[in-house]
Structures are given as C-alpha cells and as structure tokens.
C-alpha atoms as a PDB file:
ATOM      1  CA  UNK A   1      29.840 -22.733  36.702  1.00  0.00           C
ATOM      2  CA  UNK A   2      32.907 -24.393  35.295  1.00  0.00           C
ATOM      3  CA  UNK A   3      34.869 -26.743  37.885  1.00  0.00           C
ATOM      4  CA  UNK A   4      37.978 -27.886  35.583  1.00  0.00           C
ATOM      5  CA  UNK A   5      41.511 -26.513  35.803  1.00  0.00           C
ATOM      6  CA  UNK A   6      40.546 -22.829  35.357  1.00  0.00           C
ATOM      7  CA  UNK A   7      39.448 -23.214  38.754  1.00  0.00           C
ATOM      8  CA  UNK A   8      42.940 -24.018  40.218  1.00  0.00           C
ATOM      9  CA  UNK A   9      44.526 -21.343  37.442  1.00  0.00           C
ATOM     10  CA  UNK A  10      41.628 -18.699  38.818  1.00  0.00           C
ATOM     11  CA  UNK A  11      42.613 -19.367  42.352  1.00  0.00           C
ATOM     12  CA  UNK A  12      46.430 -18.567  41.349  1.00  0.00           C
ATOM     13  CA  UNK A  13      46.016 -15.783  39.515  1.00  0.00           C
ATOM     14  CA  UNK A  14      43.367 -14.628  43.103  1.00  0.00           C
ATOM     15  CA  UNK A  15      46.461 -15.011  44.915  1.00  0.00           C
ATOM     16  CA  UNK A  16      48.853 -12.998  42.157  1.00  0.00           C
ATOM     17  CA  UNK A  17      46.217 -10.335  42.731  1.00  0.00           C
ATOM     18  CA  UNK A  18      45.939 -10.515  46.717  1.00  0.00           C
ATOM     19  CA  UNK A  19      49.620  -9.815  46.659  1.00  0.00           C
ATOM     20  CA  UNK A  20      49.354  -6.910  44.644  1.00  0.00           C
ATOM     21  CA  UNK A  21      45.945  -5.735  46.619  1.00  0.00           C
ATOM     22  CA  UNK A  22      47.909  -2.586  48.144  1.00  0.00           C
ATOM     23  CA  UNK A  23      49.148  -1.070  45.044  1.00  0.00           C
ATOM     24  CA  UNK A  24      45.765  -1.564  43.293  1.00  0.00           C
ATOM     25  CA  UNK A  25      43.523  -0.518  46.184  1.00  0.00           C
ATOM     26  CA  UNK A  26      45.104   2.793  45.177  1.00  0.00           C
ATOM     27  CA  UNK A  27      43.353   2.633  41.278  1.00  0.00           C
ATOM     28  CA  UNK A  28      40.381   4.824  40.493  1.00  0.00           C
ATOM     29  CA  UNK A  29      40.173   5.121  37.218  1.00  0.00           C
ATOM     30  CA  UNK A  30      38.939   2.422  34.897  1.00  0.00           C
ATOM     31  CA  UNK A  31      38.465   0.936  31.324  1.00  0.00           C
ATOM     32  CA  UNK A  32      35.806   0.448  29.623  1.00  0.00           C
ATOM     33  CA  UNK A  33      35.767  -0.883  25.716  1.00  0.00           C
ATOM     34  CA  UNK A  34      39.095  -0.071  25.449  1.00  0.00           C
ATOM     35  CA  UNK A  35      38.508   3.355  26.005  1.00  0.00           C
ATOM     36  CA  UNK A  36      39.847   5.125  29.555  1.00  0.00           C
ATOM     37  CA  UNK A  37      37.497   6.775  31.606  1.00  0.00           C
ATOM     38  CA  UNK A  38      39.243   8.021  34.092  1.00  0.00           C
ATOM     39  CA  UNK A  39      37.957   8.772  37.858  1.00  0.00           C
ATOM     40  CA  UNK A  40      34.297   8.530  37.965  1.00  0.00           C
ATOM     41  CA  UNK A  41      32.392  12.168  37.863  1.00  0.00           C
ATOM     42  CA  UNK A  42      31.105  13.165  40.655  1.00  0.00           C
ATOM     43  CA  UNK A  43      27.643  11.491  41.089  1.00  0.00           C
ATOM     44  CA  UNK A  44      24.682  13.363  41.067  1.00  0.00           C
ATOM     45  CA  UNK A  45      22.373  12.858  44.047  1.00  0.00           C
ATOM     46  CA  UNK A  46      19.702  10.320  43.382  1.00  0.00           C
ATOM     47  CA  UNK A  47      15.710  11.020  44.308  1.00  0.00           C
ATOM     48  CA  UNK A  48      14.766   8.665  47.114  1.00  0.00           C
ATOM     49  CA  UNK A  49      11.732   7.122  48.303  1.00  0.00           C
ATOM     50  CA  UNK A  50      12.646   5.508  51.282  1.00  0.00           C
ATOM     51  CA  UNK A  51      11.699   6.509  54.557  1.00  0.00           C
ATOM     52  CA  UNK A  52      15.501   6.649  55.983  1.00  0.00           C
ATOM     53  CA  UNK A  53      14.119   5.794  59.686  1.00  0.00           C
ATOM     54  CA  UNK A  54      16.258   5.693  62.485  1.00  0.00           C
ATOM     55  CA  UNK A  55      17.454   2.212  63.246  1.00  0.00           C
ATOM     56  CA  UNK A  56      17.146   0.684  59.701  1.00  0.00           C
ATOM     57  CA  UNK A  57      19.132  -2.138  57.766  1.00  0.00           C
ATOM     58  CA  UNK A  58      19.935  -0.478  54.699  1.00  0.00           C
ATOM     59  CA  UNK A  59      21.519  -2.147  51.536  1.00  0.00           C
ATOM     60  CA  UNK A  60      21.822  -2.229  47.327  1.00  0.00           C
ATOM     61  CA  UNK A  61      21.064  -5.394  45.461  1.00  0.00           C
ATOM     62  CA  UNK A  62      23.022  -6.115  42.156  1.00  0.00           C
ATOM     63  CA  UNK A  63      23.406  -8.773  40.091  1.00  0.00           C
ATOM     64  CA  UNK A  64      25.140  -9.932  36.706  1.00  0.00           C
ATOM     65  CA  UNK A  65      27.314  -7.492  37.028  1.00  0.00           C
ATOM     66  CA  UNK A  66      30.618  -8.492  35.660  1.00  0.00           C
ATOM     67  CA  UNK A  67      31.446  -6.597  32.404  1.00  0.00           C
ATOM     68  CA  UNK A  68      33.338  -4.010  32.956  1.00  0.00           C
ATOM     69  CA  UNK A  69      31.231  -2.159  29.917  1.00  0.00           C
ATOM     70  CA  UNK A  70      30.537   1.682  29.903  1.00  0.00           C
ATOM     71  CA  UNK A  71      26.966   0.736  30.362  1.00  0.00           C
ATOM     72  CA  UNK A  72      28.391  -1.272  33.936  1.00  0.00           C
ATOM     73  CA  UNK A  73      30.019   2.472  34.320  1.00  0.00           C
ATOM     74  CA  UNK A  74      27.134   4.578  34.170  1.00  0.00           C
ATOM     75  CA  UNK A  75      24.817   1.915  36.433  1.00  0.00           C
ATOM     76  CA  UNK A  76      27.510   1.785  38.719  1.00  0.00           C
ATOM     77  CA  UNK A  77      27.641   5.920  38.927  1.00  0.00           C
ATOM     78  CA  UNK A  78      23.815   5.968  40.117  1.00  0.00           C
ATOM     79  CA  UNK A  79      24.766   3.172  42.185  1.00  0.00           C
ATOM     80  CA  UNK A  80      27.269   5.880  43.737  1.00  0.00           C
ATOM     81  CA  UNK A  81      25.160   8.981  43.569  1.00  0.00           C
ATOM     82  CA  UNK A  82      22.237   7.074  45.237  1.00  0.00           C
ATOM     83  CA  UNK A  83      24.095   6.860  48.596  1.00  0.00           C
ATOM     84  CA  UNK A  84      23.864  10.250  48.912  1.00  0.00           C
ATOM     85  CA  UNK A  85      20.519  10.520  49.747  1.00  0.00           C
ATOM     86  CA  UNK A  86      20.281   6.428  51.245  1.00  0.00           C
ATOM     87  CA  UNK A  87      23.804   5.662  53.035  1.00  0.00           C
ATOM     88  CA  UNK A  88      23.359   1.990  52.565  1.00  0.00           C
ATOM     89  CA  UNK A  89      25.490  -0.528  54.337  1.00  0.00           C
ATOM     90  CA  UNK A  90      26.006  -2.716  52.148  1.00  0.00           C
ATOM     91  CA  UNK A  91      25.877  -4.736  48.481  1.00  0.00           C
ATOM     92  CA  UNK A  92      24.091  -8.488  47.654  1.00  0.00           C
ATOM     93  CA  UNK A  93      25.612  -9.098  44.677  1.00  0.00           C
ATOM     94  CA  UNK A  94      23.257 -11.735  42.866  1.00  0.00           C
ATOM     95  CA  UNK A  95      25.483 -14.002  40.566  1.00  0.00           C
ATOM     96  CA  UNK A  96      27.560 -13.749  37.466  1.00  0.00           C
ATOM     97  CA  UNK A  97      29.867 -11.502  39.027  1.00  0.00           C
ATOM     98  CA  UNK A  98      32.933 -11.470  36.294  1.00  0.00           C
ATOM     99  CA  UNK A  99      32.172 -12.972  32.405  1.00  0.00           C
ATOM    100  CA  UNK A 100      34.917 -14.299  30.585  1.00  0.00           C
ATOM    101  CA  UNK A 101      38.403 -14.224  31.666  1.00  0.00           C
ATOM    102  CA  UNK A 102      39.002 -14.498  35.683  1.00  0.00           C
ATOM    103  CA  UNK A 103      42.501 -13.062  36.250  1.00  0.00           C
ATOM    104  CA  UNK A 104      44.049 -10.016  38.275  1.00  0.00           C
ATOM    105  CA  UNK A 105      42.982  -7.730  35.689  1.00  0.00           C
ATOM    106  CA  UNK A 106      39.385  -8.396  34.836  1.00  0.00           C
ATOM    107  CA  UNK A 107      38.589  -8.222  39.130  1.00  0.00           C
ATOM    108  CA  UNK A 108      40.004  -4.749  38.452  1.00  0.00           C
ATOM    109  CA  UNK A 109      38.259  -3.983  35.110  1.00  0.00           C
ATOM    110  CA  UNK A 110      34.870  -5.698  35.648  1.00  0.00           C
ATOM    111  CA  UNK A 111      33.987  -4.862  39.344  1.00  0.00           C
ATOM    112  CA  UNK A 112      37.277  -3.032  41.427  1.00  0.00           C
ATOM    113  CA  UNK A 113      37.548  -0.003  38.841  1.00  0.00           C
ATOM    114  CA  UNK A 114      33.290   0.151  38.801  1.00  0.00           C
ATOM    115  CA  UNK A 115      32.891   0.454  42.480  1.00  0.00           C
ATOM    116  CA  UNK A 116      35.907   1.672  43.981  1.00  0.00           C
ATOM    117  CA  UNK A 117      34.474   4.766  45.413  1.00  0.00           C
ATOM    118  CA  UNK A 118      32.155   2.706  47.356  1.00  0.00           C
ATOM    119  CA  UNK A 119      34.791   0.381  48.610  1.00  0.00           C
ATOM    120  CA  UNK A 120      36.767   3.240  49.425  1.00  0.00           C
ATOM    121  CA  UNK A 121      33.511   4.456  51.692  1.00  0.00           C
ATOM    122  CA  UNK A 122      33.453   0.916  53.357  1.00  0.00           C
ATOM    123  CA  UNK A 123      30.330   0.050  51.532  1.00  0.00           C
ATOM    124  CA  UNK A 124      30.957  -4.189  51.728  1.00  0.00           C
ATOM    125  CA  UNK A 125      29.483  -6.654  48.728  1.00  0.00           C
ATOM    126  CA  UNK A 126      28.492  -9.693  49.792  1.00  0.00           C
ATOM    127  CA  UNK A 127      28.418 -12.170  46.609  1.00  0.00           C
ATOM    128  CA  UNK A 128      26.400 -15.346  45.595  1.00  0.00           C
ATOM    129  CA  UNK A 129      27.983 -17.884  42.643  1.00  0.00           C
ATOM    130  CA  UNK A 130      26.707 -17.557  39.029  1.00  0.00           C
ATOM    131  CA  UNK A 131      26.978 -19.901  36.386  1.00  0.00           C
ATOM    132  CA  UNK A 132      29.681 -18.139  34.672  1.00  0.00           C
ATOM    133  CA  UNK A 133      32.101 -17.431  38.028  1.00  0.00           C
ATOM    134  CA  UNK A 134      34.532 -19.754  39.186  1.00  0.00           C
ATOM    135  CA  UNK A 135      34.331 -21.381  42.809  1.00  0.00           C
ATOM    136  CA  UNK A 136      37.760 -19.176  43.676  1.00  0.00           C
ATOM    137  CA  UNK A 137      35.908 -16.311  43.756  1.00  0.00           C
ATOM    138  CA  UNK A 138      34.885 -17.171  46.927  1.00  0.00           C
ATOM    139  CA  UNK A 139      38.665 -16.404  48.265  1.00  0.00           C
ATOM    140  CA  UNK A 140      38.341 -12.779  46.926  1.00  0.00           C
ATOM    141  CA  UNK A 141      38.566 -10.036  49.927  1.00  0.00           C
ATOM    142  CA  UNK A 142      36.129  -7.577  48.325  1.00  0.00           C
ATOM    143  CA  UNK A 143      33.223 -10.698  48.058  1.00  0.00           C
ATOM    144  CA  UNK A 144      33.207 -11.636  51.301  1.00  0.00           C
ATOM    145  CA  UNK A 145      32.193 -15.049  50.547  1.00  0.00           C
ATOM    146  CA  UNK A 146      35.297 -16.132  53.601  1.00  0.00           C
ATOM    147  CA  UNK A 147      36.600 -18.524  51.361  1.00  0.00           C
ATOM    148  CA  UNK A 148      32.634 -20.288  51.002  1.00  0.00           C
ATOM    149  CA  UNK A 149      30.587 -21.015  48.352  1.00  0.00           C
ATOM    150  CA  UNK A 150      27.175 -20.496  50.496  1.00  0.00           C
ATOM    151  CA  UNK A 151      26.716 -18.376  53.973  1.00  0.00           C
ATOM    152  CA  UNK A 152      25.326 -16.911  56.414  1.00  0.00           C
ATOM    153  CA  UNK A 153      25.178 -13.066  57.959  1.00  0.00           C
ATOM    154  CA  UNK A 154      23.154 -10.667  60.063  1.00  0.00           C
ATOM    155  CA  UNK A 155      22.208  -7.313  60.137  1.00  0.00           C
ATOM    156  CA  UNK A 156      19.959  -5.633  62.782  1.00  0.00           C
ATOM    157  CA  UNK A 157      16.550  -7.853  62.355  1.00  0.00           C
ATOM    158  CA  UNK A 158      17.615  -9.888  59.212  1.00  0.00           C
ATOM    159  CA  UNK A 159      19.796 -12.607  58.235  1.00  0.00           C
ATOM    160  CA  UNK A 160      20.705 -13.230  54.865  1.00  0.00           C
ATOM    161  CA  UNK A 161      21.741 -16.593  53.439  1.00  0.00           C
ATOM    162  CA  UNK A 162      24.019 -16.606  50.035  1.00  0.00           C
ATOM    163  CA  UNK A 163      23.458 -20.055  48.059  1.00  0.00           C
ATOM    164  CA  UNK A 164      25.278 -21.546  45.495  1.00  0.00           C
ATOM    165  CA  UNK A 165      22.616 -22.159  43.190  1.00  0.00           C
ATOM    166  CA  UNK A 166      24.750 -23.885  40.840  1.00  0.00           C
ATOM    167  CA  UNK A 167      25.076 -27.112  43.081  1.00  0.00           C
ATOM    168  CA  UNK A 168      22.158 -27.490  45.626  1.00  0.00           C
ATOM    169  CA  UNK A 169      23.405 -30.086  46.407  1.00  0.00           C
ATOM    170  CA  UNK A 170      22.410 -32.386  49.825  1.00  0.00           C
ATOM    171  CA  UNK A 171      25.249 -30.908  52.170  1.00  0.00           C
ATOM    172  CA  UNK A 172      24.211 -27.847  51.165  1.00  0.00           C
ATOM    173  CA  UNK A 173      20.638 -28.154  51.500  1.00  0.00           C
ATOM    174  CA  UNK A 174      21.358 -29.352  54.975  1.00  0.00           C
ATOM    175  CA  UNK A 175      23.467 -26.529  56.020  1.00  0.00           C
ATOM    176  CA  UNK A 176      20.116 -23.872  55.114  1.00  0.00           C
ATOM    177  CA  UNK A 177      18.035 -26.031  56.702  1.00  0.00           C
ATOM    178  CA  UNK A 178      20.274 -26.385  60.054  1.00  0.00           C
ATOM    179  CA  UNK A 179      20.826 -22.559  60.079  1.00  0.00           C
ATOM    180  CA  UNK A 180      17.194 -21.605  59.029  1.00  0.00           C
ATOM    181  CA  UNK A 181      15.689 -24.055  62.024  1.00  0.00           C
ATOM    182  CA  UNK A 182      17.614 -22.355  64.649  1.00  0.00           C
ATOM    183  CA  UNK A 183      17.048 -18.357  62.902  1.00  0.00           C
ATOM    184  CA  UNK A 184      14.846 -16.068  65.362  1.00  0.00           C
ATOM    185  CA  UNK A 185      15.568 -13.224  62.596  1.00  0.00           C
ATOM    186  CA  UNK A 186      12.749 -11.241  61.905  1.00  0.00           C
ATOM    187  CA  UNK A 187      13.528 -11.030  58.279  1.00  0.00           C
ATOM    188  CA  UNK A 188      15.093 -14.367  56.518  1.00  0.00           C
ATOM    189  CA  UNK A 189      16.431 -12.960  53.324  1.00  0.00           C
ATOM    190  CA  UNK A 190      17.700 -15.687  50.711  1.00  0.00           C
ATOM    191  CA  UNK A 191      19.829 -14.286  47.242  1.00  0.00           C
ATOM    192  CA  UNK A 192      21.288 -16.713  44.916  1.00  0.00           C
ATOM    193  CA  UNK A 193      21.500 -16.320  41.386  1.00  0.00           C
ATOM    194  CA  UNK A 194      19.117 -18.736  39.719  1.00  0.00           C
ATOM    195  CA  UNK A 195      15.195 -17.633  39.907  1.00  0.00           C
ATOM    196  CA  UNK A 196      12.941 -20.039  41.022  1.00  0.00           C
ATOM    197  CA  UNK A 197      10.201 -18.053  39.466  1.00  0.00           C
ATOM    198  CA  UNK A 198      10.896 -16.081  36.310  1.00  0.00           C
ATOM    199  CA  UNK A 199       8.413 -14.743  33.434  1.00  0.00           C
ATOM    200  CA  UNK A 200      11.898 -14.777  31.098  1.00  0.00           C
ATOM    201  CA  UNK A 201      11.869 -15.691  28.053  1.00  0.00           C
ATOM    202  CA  UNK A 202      15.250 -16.743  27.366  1.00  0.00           C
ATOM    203  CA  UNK A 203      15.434 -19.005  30.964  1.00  0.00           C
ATOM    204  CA  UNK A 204      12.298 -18.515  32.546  1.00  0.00           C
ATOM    205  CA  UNK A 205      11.786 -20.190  36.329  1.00  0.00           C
ATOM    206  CA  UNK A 206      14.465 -22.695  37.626  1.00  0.00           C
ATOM    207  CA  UNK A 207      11.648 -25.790  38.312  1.00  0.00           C
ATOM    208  CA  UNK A 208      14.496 -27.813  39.360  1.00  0.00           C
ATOM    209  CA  UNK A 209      16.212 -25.661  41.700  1.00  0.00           C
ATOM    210  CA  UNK A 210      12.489 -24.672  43.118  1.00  0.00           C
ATOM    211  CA  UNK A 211      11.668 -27.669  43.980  1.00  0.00           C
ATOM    212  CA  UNK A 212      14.746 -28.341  46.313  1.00  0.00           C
ATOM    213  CA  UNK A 213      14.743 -25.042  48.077  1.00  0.00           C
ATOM    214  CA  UNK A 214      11.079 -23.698  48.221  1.00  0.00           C
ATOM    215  CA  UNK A 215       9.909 -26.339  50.642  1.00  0.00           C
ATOM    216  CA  UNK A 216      12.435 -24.997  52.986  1.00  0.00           C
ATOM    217  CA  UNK A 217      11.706 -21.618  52.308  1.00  0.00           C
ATOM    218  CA  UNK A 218       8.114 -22.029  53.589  1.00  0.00           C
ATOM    219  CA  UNK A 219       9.464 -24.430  56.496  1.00  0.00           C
ATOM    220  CA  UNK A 220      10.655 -22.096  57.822  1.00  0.00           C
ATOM    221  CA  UNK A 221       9.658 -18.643  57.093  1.00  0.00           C
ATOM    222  CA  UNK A 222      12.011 -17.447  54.801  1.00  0.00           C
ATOM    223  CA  UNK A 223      10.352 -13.518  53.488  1.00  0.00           C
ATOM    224  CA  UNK A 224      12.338 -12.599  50.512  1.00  0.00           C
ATOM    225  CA  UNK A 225      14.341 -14.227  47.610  1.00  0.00           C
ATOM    226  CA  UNK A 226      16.793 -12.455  45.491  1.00  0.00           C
ATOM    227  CA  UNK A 227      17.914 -13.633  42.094  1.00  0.00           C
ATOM    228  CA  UNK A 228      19.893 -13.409  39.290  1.00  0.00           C
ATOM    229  CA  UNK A 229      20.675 -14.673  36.244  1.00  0.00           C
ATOM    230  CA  UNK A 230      17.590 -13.140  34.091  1.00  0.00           C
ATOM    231  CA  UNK A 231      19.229  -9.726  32.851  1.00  0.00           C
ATOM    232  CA  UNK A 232      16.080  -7.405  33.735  1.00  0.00           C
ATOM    233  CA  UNK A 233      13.686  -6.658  36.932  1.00  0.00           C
ATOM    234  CA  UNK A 234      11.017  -8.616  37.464  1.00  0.00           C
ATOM    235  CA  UNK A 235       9.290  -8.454  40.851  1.00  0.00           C
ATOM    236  CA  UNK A 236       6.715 -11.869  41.266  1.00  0.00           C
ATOM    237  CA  UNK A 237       3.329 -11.731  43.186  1.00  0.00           C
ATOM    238  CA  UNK A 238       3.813 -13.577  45.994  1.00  0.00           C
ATOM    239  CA  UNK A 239       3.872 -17.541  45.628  1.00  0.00           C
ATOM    240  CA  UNK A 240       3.293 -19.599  48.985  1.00  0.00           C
ATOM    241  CA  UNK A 241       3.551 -16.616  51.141  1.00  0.00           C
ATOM    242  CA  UNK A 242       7.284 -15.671  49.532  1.00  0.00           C
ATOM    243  CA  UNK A 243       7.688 -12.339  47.907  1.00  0.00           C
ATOM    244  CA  UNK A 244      10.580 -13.091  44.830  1.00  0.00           C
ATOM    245  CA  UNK A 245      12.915 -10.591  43.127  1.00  0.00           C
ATOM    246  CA  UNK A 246      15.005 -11.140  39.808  1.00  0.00           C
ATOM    247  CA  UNK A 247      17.884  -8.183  39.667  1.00  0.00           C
ATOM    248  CA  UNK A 248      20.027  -9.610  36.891  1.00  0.00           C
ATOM    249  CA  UNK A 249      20.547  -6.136  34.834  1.00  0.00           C
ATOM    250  CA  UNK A 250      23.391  -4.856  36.323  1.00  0.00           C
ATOM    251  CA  UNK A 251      25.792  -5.434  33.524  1.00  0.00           C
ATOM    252  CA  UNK A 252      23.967  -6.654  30.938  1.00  0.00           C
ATOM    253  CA  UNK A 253      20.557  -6.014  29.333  1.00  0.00           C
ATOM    254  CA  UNK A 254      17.853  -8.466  27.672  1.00  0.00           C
ATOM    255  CA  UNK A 255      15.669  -5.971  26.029  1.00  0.00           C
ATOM    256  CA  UNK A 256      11.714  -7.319  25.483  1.00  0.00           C
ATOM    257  CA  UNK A 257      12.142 -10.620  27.337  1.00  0.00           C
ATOM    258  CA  UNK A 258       9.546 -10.808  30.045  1.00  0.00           C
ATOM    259  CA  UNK A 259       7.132 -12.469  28.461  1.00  0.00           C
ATOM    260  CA  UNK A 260       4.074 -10.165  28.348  1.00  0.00           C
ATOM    261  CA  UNK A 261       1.224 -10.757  30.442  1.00  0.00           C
ATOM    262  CA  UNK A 262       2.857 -13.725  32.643  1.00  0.00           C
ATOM    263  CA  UNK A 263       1.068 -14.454  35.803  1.00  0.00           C
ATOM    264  CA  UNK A 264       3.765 -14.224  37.758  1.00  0.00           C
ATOM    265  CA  UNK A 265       4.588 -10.451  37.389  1.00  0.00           C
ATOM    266  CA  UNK A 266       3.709  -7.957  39.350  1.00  0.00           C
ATOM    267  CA  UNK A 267       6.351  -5.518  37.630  1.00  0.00           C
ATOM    268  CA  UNK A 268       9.257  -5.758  35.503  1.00  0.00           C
ATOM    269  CA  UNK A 269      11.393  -3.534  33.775  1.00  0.00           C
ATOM    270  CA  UNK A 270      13.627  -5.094  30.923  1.00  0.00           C
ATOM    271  CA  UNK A 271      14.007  -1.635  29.025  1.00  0.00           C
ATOM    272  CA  UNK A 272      17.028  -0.418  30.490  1.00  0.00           C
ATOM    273  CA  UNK A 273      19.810  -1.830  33.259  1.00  0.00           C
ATOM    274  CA  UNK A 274      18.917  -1.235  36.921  1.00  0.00           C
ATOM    275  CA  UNK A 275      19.599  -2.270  40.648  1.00  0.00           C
ATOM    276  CA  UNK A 276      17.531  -2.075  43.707  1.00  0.00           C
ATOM    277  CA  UNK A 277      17.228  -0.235  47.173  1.00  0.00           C
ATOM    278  CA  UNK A 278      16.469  -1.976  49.523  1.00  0.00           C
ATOM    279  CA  UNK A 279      15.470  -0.527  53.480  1.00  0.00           C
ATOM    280  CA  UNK A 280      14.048  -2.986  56.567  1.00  0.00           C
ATOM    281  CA  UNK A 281      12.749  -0.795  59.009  1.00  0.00           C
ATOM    282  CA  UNK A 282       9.996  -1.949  61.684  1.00  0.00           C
ATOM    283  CA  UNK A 283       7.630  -4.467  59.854  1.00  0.00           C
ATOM    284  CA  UNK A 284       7.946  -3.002  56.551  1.00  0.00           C
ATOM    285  CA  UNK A 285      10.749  -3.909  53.467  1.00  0.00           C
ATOM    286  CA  UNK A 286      10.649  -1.025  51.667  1.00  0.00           C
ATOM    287  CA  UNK A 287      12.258  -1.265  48.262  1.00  0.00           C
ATOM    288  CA  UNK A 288      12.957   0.884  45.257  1.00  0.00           C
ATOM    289  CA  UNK A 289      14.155   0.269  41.774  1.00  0.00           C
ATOM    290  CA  UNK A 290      16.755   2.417  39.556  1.00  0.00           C
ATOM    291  CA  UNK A 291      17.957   2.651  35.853  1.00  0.00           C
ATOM    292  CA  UNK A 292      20.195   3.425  34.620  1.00  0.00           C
ATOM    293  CA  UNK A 293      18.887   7.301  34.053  1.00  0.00           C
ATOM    294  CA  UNK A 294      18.178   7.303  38.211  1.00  0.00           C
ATOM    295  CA  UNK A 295      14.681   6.917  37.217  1.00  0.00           C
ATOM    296  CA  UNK A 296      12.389   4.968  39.390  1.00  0.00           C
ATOM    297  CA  UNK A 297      11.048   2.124  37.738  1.00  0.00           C
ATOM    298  CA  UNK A 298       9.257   0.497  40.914  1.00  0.00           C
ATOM    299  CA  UNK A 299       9.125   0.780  44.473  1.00  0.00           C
ATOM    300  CA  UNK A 300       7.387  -0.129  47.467  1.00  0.00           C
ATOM    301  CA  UNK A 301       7.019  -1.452  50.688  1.00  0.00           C
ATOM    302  CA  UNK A 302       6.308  -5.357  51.581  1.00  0.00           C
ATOM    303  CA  UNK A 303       4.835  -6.542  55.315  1.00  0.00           C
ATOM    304  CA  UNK A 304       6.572  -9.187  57.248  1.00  0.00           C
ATOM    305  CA  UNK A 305       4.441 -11.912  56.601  1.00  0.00           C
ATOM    306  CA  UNK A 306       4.732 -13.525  60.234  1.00  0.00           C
ATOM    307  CA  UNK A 307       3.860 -10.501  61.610  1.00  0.00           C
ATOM    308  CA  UNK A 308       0.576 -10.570  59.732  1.00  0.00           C
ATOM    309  CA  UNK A 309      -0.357 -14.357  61.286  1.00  0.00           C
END
C-alpha cells in the first residue's frame, strides 16, 4: 500500500467526490473498456444452497475487486441476481478494492457503477486495505471503514474484525487482541487481504503476517479468516482449529495457479472469477461459492468449533 503524497492527493480528490456524492448516487450505468454498458440487465435469479433459516446473519464476500472490467460487470451481475434467492445483508470486501488511479472517477468506474443496484437496495460493503489501495479509502461512505484502517462490527451471533494487513503493526495487534479478549460472539470472523495460508503460486502463504496474527487467532477463538490478495478460491483444511478462505477473484483472474496437490487445499477454483455466500445460522456457517456463470463451484457448511469442545 503506497503511503507518499498520493495519499494526501487521494484523500482530496475523496472529498471532490463526497461533494458531488448526490448527483452521482443518481448514476447507473457504467464503463467498462471504454465501451458503455449501460444499466445492468436484469439479473437472473441465482440457484441457492443455503438453508435461508429464520434468524440468520446473511452476507457476500468479495475481494480484489477494483477494475472496473466487463469481466468485474458480469461477476458483479450474479452478485446481483444471487440476492434474489439469498437477501444478504451485507458485503466483506477482502482487499485491493480500486487498481491504479484513485480519483472521483475510478470509485465510480471500478466499484459505484458495478454495484449500484445493491447500494441502491441498502446492501452495505464493509472493506479491508489491500496492497494496492490508499489509506484514504478508509474516509469513503460506501466502505464503511469510519474513517479506520482496521475495525470492528456485529451482526446477530458474529463479530467481524477488518485488519489492515499491510501494517500489523504493534498498536494494531493490540487493538485485536483488546477487542478479541473481551468478544462473547459466537462466531469471531477475521477478513483482511493477505492469506496466511495460500497454495498460490504467484504469492503463496503470508509466513510473516501468520506468525503475528495466528497466535491470537487461537487465543482466543477466532472461527473463520477471510482473505485476499490471491486472485482465485481456495478454501484450506483447517490449521490449529481455524477454517481459512482466499476470495481474491473478484476482478481479476490467475488462471492455473494453485499449485496442484498442495496440502493445504481442500478446494479451489482458479478457472474462472467468483465470490462467496456466506449464511450463520445456529451452529453451522454455511457457505457457497459462485462464478462467474452462477455455477457452484463449492459449498458447504462448517461447525462452530467451540461448540464442538
């Protein structure tokens, strides 16, 4: 993540943009390759496999996102069409939200004109830092990062816990483990965008960043990590009680490079782009995976490990 003056000329042109935030709350139509779209068709519904019970925390996870690309376009339509049949609450974005240029326009062209139908349905994202955003993302309304870099928020049974993954550094560290010490939540749920365990060939597992935060993790019950960065799916057997997720396809694509028969895979899917369902409900996360064609490329349903002690 780059912290030199584009930061402080990304934070102006955020606050060029906030200004303007009425007039272009009103845009539905989009470019993509320099070639208009216009409004986004009308979605078809999406088959689900999740149970839809009563009383469940409901929510999308997407990450590397930020292209604004027809291929974003067409992910971002079964990301639409899928609420149809799951009416999730909410968006973890995992990292690498805009590439390139961070002005008024590329918010609009690489994430605002992609998922405006959702905002418009008061569907929230909730972002994490990648290595290609800039800290004043974190001011942007629709990321609802409230001006930090790392958080904290709950819904029903779970908490969730955004890190900057970029910089774990010691007041950060301190801050997780304050807020996980003091968590009753059923479900601790931890997204960032680095992986601490990756079969990738191109970045494979963040040791480094592993070492800081896993230790925690297992302190003090933490049941799921979601991460970034890797541009595929890749769901890891469980290490030290922990189930791990990479979703890092949701702009971009790294064909082949899950390195075949790693011991850390349970599944992956690096063929085509893709997001994940995701649906707490009793002691259960269930979970589902979609391309890009609304095809399900894995799904599932994971106990709550303190519930099995």
């Amino acid at each position: 993540m780059k912290r030199t003056f584009g930061s402080v000329l990304g934070l102006t042109f955020f606050l060029l943009f906030a200004v303007n935030s009425g007039l272009q709350g009103q845009v539905r139509s989009g470019t993509s390759n320099g070639n208009a779209r216009g409004a986004h068709a009308a979605s078809a519904p999406v088959k689900i496999t999740l149970p839809l019970k009563k009383g469940s925390v409901r929510f999308a996870v997407i990450g590397d996102t930020g292209t604004g690309t027809s291929q974003q376009h067409e992910l971002g339509d079964i990301l639409l069409g899928s609420r149809q049949g799951f009416p999730y609450e909410f968006v973890l974005m995992l990292g690498d939200n805009l590439y390139g240029g961070e002005t008024p326009a590329d918010y609009k062209n690489k994430f605002q004109d992609v998922y405006q139908q959702l905002l418009d349905g008061k569907v929230k994202f909730y972002a994490a830092l990648g290595n290609h955003d800039e800290p004043a993302q974190r001011f942007y309304e629709n990321f609802n990062m409230d001006g930090k870099e790392y958080y904290r928020f709950t819904r029903g049974n779970a908490s969730f816990y955004a890190l900057n993954s970029n910089y774990m550094d010691k007041k950060q560290v301190d801050w997780l483990e304050s807020e996980l010490s003091k968590d009753s939540s059923e479900w601790k749920i931890a997204f960032c965008h680095h992986p601490p365990y990756s079969s990738g060939g191109k970045h494979g597992s963040d040791d480094q960043l592993r070492k800081v935060v896993e230790p925690i993790f297992v302190k003090y019950g933490v049941n799921v990590v979601l991460a970034g960065h890797e541009h595929f799916y890749e769901r890891i057997k469980p290490q030290k009680g922990i189930f791990y997720f990479i979703s890092g396809a949701g702009g971009k694509l790294r064909s082949g490079d899950v390195k075949d028969n790693s011991p850390l895979t349970a599944k992956a899917f690096d063929s085509d782009m893709s997001f994940m369902l995701i649906e707490i409900a009793d002691d259960g996360m269930h979970f589902q995976v979609l391309s890009r064609k609304g095809e399900t490329v894995d799904s599932g349903v994971l106990p709550n490990q303190k519930r099995q002690k």
